[in-house]
N, C-alpha and C. Protein backbone atom coordinates (compact mmCIF):
# COMPACT_ATOMS: atom_id res chain seq x y z
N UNK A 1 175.91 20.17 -22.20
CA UNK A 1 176.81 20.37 -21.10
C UNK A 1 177.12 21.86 -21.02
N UNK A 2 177.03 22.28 -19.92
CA UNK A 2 177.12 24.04 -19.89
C UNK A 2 178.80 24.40 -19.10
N UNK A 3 179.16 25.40 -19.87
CA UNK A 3 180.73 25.70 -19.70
C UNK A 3 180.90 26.82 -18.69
N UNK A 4 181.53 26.05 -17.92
CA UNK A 4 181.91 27.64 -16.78
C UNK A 4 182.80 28.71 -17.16
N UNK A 5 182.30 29.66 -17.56
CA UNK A 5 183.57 31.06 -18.13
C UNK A 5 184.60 31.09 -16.93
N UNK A 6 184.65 30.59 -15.91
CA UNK A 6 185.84 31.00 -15.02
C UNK A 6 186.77 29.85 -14.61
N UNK A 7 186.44 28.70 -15.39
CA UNK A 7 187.31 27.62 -15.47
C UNK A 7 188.17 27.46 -16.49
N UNK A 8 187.98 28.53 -18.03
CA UNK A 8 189.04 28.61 -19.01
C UNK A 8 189.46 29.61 -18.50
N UNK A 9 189.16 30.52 -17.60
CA UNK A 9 189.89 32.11 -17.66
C UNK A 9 191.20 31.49 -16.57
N UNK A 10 190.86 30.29 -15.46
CA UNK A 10 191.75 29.96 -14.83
C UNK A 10 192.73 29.14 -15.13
N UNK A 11 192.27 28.30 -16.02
CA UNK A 11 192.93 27.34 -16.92
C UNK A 11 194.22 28.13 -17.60
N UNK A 12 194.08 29.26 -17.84
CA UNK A 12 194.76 29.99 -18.56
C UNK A 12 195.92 30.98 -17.94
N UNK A 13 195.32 30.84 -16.24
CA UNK A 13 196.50 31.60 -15.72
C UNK A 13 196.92 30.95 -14.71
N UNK A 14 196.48 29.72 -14.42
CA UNK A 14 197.31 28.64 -13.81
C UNK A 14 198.80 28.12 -14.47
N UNK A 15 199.68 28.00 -13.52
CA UNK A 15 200.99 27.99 -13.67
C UNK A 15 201.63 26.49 -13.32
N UNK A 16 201.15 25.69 -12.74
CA UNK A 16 201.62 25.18 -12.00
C UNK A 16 201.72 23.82 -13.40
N UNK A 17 202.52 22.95 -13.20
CA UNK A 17 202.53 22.30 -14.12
C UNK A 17 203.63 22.62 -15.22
N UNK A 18 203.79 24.08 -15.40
CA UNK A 18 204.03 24.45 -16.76
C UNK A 18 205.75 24.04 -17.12
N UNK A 19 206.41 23.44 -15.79
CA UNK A 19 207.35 23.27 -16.28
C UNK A 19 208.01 21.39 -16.73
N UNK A 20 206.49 20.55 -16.79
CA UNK A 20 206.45 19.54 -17.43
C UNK A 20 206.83 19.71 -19.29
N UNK A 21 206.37 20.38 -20.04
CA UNK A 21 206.64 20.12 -20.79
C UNK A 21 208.17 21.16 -21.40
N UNK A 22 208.54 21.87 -20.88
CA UNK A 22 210.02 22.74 -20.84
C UNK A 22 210.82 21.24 -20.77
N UNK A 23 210.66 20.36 -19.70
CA UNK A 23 211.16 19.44 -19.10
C UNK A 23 210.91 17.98 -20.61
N UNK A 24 209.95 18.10 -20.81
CA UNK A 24 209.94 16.98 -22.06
C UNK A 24 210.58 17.39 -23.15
N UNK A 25 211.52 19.14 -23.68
CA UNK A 25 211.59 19.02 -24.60
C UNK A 25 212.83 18.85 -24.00
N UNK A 26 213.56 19.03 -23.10
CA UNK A 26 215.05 18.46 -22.57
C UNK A 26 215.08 17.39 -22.14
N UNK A 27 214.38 16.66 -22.18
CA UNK A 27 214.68 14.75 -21.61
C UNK A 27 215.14 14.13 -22.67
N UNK A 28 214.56 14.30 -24.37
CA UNK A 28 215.76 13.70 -25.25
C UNK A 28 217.00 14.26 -25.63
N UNK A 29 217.37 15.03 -25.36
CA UNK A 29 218.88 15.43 -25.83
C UNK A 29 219.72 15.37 -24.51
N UNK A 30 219.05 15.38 -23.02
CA UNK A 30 219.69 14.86 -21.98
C UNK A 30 220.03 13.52 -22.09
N UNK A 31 219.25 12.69 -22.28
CA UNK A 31 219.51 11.16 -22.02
C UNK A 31 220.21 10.92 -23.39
N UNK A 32 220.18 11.01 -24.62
CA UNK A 32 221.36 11.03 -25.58
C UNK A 32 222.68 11.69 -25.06
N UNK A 33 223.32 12.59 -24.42
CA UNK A 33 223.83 13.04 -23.82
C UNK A 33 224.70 12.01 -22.92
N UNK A 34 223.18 11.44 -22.06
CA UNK A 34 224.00 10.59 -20.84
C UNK A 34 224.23 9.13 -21.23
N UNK A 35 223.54 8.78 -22.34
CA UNK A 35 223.92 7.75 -22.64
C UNK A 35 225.48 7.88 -23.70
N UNK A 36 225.77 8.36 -24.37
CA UNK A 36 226.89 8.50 -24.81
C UNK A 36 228.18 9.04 -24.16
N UNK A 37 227.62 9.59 -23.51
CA UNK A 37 228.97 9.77 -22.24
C UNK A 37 228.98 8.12 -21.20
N UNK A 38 227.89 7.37 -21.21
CA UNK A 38 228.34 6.23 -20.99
C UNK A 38 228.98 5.16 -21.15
N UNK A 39 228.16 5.53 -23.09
CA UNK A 39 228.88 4.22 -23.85
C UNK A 39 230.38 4.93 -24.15
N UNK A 40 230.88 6.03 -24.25
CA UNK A 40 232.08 6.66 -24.32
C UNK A 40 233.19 5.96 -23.24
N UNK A 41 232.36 6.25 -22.07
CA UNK A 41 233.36 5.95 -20.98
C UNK A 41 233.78 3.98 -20.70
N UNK A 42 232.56 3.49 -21.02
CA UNK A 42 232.81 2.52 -21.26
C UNK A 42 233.86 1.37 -22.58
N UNK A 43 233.90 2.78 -23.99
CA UNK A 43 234.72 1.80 -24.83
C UNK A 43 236.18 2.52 -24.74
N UNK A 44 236.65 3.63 -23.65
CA UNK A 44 237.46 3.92 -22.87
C UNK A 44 237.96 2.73 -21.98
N UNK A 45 236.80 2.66 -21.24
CA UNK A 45 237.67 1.45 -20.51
C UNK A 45 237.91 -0.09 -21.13
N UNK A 46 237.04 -0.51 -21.68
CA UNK A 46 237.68 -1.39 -22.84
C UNK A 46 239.05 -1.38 -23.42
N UNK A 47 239.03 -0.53 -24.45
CA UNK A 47 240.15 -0.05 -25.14
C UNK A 47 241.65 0.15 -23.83
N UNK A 48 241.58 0.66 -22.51
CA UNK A 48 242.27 0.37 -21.45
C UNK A 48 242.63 -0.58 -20.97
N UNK A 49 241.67 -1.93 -21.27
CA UNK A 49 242.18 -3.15 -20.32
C UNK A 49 242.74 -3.38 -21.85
N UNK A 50 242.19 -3.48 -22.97
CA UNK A 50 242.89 -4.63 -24.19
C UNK A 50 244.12 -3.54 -24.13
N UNK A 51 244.63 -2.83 -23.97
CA UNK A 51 246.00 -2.42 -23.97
C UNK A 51 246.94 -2.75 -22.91
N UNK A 52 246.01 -3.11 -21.82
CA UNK A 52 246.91 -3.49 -20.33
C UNK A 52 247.34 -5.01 -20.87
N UNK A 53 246.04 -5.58 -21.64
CA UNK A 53 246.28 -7.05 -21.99
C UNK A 53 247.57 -7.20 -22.68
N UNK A 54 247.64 -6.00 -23.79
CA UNK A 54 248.33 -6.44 -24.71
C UNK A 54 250.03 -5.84 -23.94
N UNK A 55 250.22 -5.29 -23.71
CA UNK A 55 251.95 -4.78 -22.67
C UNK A 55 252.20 -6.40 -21.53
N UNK A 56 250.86 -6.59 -21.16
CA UNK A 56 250.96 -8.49 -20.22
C UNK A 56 252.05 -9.15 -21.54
N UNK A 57 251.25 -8.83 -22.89
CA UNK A 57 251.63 -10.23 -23.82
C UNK A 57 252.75 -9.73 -23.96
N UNK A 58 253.29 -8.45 -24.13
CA UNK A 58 254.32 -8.09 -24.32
C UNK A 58 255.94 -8.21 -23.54
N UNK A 59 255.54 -8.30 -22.74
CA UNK A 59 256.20 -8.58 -21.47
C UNK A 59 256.74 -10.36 -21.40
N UNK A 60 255.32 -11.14 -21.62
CA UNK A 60 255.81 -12.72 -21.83
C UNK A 60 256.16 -13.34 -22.83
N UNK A 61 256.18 -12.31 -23.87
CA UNK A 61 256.78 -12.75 -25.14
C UNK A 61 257.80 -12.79 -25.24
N UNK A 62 258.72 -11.58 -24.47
CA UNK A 62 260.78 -11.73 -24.13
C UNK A 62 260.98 -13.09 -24.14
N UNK A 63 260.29 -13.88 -23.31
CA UNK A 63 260.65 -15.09 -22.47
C UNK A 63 261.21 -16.41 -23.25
N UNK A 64 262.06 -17.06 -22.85
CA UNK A 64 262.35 -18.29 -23.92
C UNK A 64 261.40 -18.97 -23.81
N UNK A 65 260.70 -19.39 -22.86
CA UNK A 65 259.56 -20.45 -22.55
C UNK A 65 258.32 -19.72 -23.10
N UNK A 66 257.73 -19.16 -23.46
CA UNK A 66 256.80 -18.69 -23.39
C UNK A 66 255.76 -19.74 -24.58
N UNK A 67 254.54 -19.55 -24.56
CA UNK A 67 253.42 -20.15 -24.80
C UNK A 67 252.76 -19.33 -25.67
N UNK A 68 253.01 -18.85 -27.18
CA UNK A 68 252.26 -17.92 -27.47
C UNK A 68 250.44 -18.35 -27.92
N UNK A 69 250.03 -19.87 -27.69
CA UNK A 69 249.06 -19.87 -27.33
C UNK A 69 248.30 -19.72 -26.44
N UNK A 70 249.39 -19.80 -25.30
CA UNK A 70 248.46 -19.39 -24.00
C UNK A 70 248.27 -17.64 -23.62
N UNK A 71 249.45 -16.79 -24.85
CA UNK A 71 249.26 -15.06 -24.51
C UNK A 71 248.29 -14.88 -25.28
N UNK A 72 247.55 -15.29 -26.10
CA UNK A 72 246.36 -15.48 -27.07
C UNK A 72 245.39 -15.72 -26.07
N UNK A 73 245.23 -16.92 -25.48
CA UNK A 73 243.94 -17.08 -24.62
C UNK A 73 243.96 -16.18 -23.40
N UNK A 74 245.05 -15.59 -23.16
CA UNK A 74 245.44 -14.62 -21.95
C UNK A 74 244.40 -12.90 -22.27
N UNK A 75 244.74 -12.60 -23.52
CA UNK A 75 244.51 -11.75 -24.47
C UNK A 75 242.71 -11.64 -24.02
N UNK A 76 242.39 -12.32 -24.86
CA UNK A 76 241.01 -12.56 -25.16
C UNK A 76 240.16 -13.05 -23.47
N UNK A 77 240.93 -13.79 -22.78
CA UNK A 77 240.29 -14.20 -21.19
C UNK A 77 240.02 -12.84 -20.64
N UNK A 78 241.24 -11.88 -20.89
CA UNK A 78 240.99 -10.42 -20.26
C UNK A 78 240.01 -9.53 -20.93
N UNK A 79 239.79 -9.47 -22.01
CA UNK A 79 239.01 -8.71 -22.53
C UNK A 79 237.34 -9.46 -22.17
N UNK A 80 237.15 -10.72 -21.87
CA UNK A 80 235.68 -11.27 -22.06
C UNK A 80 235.27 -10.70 -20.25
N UNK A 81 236.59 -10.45 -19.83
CA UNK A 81 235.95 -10.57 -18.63
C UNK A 81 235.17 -9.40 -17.97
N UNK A 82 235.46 -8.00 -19.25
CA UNK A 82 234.40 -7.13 -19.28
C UNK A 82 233.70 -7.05 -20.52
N UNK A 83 233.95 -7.56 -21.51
CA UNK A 83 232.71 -7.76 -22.73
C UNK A 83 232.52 -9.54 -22.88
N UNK A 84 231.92 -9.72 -22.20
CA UNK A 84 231.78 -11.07 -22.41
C UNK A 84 231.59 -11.69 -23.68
N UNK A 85 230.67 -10.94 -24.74
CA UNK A 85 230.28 -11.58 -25.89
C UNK A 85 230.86 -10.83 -27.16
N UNK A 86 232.04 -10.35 -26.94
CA UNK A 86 233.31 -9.77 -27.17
C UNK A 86 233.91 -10.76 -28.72
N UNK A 87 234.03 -10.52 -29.38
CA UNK A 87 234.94 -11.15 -30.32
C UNK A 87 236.30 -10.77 -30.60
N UNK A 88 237.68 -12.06 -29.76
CA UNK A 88 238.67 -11.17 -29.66
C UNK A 88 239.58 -11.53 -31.31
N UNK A 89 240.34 -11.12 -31.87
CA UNK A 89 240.77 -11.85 -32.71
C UNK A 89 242.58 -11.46 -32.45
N UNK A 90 243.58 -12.00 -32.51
CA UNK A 90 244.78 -12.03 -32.14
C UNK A 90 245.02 -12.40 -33.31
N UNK A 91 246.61 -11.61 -34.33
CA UNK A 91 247.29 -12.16 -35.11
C UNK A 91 248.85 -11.63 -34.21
N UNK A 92 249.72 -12.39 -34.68
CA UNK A 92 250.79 -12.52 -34.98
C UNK A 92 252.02 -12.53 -35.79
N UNK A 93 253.10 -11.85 -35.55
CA UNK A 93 254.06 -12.59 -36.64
C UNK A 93 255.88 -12.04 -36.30
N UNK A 94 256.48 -12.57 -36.49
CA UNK A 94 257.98 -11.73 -36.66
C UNK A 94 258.86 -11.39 -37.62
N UNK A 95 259.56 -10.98 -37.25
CA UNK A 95 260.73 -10.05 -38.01
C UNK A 95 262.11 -10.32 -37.45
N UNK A 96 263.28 -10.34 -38.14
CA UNK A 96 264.73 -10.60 -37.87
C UNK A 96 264.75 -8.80 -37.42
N UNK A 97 264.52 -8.09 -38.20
CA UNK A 97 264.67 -6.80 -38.24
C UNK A 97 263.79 -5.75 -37.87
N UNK A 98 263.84 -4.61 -37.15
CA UNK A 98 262.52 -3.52 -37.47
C UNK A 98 262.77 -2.89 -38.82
N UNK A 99 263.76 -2.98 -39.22
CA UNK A 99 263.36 -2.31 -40.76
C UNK A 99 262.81 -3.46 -41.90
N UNK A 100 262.55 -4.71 -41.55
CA UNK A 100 262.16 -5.59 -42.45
C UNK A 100 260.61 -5.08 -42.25
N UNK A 101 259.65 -4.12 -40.89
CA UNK A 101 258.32 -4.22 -41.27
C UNK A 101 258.17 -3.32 -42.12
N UNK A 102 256.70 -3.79 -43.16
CA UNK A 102 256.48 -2.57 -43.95
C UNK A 102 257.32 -2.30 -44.76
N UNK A 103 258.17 -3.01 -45.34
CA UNK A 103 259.36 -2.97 -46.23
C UNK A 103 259.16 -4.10 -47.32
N UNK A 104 259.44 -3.79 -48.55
CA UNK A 104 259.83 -5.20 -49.55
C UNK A 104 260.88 -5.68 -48.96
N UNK A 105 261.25 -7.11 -49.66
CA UNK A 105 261.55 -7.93 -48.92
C UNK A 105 263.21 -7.81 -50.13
N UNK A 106 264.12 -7.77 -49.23
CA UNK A 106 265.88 -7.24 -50.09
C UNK A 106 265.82 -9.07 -51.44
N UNK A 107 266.53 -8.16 -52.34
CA UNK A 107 266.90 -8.78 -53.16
C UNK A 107 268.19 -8.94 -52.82
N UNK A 108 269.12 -10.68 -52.56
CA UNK A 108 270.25 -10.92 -52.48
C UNK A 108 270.95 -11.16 -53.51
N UNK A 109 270.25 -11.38 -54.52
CA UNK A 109 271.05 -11.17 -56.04
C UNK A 109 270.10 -11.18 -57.08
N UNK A 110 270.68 -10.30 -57.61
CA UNK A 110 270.08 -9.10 -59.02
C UNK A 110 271.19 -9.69 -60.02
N UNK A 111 270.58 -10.60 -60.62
CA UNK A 111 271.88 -10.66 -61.90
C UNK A 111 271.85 -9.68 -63.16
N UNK A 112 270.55 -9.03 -63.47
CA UNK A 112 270.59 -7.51 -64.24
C UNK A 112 270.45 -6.74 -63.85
N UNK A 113 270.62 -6.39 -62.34
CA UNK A 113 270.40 -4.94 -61.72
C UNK A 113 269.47 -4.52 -61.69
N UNK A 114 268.28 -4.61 -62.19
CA UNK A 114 267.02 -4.00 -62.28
C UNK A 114 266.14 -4.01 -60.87
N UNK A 115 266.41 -4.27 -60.07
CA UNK A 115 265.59 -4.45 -58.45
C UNK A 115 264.08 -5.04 -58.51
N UNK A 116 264.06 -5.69 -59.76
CA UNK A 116 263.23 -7.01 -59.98
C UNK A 116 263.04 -8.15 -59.84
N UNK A 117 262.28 -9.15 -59.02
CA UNK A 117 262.62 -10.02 -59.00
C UNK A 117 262.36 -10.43 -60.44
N UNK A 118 263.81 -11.41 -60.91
CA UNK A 118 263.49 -12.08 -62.26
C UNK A 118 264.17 -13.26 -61.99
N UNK A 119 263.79 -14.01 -63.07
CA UNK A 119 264.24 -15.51 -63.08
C UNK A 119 266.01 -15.88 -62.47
N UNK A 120 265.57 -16.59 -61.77
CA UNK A 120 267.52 -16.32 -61.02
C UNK A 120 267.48 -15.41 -60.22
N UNK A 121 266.85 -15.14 -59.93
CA UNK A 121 267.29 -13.46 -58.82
C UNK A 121 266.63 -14.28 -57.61
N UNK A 122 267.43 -14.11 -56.51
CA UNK A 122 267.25 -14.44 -54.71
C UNK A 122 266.78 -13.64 -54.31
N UNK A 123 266.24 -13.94 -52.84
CA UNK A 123 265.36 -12.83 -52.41
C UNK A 123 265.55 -13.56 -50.60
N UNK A 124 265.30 -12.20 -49.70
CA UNK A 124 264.97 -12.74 -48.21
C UNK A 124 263.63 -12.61 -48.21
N UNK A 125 263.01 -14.30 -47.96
CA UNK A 125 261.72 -14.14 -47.73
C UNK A 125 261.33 -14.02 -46.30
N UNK A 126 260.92 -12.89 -45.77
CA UNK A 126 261.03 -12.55 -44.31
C UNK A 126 259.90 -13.01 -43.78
N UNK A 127 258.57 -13.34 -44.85
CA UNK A 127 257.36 -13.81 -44.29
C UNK A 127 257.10 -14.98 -44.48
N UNK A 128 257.97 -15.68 -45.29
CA UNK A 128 258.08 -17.05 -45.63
C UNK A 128 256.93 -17.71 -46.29
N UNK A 129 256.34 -16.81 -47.18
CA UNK A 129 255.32 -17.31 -48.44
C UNK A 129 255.29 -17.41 -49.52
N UNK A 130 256.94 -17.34 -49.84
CA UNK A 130 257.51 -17.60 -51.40
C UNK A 130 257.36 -16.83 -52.30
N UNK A 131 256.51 -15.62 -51.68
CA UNK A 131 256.73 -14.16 -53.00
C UNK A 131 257.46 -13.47 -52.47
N UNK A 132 257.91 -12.33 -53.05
CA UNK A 132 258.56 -11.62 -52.99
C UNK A 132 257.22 -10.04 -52.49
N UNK A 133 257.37 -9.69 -51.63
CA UNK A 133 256.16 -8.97 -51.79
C UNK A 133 257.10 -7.62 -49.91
N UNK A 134 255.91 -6.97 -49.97
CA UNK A 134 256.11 -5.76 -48.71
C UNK A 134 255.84 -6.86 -47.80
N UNK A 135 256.57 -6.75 -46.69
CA UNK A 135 256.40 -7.73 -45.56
C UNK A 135 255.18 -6.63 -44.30
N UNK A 136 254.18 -7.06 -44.43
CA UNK A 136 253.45 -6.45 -43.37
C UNK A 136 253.03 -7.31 -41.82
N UNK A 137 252.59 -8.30 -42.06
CA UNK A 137 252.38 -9.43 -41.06
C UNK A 137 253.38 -9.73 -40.55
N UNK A 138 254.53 -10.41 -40.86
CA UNK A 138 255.82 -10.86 -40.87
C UNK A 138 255.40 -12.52 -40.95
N UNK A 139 256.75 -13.20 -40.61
CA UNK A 139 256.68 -14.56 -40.17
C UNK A 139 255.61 -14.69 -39.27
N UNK A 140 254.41 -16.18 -39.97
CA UNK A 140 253.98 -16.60 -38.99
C UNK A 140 254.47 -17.27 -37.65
N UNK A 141 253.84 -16.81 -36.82
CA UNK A 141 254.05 -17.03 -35.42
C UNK A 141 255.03 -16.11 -34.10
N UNK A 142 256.05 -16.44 -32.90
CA UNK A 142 256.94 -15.57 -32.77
C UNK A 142 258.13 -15.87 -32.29
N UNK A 143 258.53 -16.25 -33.65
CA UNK A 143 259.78 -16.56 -33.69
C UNK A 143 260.83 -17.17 -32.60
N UNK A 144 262.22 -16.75 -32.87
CA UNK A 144 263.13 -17.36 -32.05
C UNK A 144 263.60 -15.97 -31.17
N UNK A 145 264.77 -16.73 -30.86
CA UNK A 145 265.34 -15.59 -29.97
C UNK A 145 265.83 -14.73 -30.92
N UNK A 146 266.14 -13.92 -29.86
CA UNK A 146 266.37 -12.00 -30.99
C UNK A 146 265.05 -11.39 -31.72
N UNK A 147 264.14 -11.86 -32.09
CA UNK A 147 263.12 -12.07 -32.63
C UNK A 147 262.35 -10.72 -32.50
N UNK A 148 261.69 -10.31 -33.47
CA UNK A 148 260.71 -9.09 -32.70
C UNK A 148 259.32 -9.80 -33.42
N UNK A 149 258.83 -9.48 -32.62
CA UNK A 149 257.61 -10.10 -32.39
C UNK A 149 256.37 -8.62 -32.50
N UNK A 150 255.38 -9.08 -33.57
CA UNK A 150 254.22 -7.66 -33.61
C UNK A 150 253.36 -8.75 -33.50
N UNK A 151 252.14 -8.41 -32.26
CA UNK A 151 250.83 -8.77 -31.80
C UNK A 151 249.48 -7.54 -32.50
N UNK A 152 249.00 -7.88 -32.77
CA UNK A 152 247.74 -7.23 -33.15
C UNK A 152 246.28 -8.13 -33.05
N UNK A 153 245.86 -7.36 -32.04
CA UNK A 153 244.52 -7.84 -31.43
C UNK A 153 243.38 -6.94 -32.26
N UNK A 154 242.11 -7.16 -32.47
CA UNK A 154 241.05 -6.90 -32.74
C UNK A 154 239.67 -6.91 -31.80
N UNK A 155 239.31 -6.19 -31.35
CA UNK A 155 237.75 -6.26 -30.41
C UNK A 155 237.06 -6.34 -31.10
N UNK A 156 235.85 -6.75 -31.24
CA UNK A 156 234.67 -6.20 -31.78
C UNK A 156 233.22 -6.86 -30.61
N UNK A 157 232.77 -5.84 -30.38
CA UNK A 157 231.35 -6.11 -29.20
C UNK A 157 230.41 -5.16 -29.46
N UNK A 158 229.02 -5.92 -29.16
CA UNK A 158 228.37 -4.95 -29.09
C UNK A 158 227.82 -4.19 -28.48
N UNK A 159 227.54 -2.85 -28.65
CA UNK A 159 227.20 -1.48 -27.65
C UNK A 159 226.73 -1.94 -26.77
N UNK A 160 226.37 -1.34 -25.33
CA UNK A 160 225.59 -1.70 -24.29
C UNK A 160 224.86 -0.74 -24.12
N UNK A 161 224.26 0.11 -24.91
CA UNK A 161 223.50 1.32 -25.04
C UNK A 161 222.69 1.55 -26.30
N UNK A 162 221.51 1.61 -26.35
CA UNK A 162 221.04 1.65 -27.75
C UNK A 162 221.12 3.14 -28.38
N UNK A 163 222.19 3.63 -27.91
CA UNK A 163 222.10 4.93 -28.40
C UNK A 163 222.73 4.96 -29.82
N UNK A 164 222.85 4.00 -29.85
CA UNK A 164 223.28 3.83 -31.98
C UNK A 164 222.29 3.91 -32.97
N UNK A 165 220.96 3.60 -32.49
CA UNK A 165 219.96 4.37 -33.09
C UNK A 165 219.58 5.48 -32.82
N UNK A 166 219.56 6.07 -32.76
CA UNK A 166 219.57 7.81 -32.73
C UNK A 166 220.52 8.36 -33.19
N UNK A 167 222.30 7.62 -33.26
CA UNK A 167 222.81 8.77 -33.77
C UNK A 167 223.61 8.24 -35.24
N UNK A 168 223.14 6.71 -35.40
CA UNK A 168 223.80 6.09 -36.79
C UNK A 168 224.88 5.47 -36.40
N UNK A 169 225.56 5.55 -35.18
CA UNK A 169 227.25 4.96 -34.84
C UNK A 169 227.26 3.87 -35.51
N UNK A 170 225.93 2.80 -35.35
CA UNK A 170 225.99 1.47 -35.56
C UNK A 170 226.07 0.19 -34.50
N UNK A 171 225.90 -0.65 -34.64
CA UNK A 171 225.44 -1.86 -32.36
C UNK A 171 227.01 -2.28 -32.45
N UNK A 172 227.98 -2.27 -33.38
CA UNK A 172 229.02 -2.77 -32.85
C UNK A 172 230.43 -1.79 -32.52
N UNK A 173 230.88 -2.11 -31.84
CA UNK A 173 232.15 -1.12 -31.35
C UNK A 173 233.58 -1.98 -31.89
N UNK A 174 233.95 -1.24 -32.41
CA UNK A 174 235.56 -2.29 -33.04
C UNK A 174 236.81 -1.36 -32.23
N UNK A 175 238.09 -1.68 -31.70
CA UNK A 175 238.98 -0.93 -31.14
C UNK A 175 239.89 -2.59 -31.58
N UNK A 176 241.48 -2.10 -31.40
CA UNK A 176 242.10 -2.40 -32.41
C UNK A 176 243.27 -2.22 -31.73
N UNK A 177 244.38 -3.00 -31.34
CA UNK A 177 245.78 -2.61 -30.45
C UNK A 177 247.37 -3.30 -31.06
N UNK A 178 247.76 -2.93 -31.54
CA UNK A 178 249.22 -3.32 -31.71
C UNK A 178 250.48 -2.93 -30.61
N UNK A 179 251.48 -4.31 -30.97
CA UNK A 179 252.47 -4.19 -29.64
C UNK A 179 253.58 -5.00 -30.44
N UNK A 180 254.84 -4.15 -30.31
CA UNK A 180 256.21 -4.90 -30.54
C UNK A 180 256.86 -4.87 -29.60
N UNK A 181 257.65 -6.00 -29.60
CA UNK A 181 259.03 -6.12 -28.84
C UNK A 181 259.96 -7.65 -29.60
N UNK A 182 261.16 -6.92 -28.71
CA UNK A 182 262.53 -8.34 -29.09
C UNK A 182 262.34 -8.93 -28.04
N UNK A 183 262.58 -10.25 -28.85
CA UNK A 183 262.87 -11.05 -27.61
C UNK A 183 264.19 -11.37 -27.42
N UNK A 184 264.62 -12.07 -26.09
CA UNK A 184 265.30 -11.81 -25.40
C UNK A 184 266.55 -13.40 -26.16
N UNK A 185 267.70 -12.41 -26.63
CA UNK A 185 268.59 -13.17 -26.96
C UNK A 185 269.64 -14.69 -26.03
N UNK A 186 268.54 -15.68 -25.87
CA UNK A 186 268.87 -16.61 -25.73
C UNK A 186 269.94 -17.40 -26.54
N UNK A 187 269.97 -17.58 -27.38
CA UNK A 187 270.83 -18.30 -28.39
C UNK A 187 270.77 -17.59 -29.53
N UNK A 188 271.41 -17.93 -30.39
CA UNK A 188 271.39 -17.10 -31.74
C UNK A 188 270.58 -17.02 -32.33
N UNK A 189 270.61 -15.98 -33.26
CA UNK A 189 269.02 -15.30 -34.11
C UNK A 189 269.38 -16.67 -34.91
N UNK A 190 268.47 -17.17 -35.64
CA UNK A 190 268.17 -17.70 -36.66
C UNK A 190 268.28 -16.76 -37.76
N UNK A 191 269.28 -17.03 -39.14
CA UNK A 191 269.51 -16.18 -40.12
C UNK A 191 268.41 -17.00 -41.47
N UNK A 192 268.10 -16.07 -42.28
CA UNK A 192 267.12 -16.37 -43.43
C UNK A 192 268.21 -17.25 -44.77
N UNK A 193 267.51 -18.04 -44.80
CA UNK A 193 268.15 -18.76 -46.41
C UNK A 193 267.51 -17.71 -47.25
N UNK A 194 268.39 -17.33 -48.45
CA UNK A 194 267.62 -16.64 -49.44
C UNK A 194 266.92 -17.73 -50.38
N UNK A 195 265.87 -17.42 -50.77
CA UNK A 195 265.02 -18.40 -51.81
C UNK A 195 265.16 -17.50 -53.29
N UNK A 196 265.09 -18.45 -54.32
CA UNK A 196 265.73 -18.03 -55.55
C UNK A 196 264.22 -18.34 -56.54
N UNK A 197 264.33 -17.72 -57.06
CA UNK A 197 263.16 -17.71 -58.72
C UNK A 197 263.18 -18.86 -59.33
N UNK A 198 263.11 -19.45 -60.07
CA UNK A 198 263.37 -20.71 -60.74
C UNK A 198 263.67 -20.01 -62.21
């Protein structure tokens, strides 16, 4: 096969084309780029409705009537209805007090002073599981009137962008919302029996 000398000399000062591959070495760090500003904006808006959800629950929890199984399925109905395959998880619990969260639970009698529970020594069990322990959850469920009530929801879904391989994030997205309030003094708080050691 015989080579034309003026088809490499042109080959060589032809231009046209040349900005295909300029263009291939910016198409992966563009589209990583645009895909994470997607999946960004998207667990933005997520994280936006499960907070709109959760101020809804907040709001119908004041209520004497309220249904806290139905602010649970309320919860989770709102969130599927933009992650459909969404895993919502809802806990619950209350408190007589805001200083009972995150607090050990008061000793009502210390018969040696030591701020131990010991044999004979009473205690307010605020979570009502018979130890004596930091109340973090509180009472299951939400309570009575006067009541404060902490909701904590859990998301977990997975990405809608495979851009978790490329950068390690991982396929699932977790976001996470807590919400207190009192409820609305209908009748009297319910006061705690102290429970005693044996």
């Amino acid at each position: 096969m015989t080579q034309h000398p003026h088809l490499s000399r042109r080959l060589a000062v032809d231009q046209r084309g040349a900005s295909v591959p300029e263009f291939a070495l910016i198409l992966i760090p563009l589209c990583l780029i645009l895909f994470g500003g997607l999946e960004i904006g998207y667990q933005i808006y997520v994280r936006s409705v499960l907070l709109g959800a959760m101020e809804r629950a907040t709001r119908l929890t004041t209520l004497q009537t309220v249904d806290s199984t139905a602010v649970e399925t309320d919860i989770e109905a709102t969130i599927k209805r933009l992650a459909p395959n969404a895993t919502v998880r809802t806990t619950k619990g209350s408190f007589l007090q805001y200083s009972q969260i995150n607090a050990m639970e008061r000793l009502t009698k210390d018969t040696n002073n030591n701020a131990t529970l010991d044999s004979g020594d009473c205690w307010e069990d605020v979570d009502d599981n018979g130890v004596r322990n930091v109340v973090t959850e509180g009472k299951t469920g939400i309570g009575g009137a006067d009541d404060i009530v902490r909701y904590n929801t859990v998301v977990t879904y997975n990405r809608i962008l495979p851009i978790y391989r490329f950068t390690g994030i991982g396929n699932t997205a977790t976001l996470s919302a807590t919400t207190m309030t009192r409820r609305q003094p209908y009748e009297l708080q319910n006061v705690l029996t102290p429970k005693c050691k044996a």
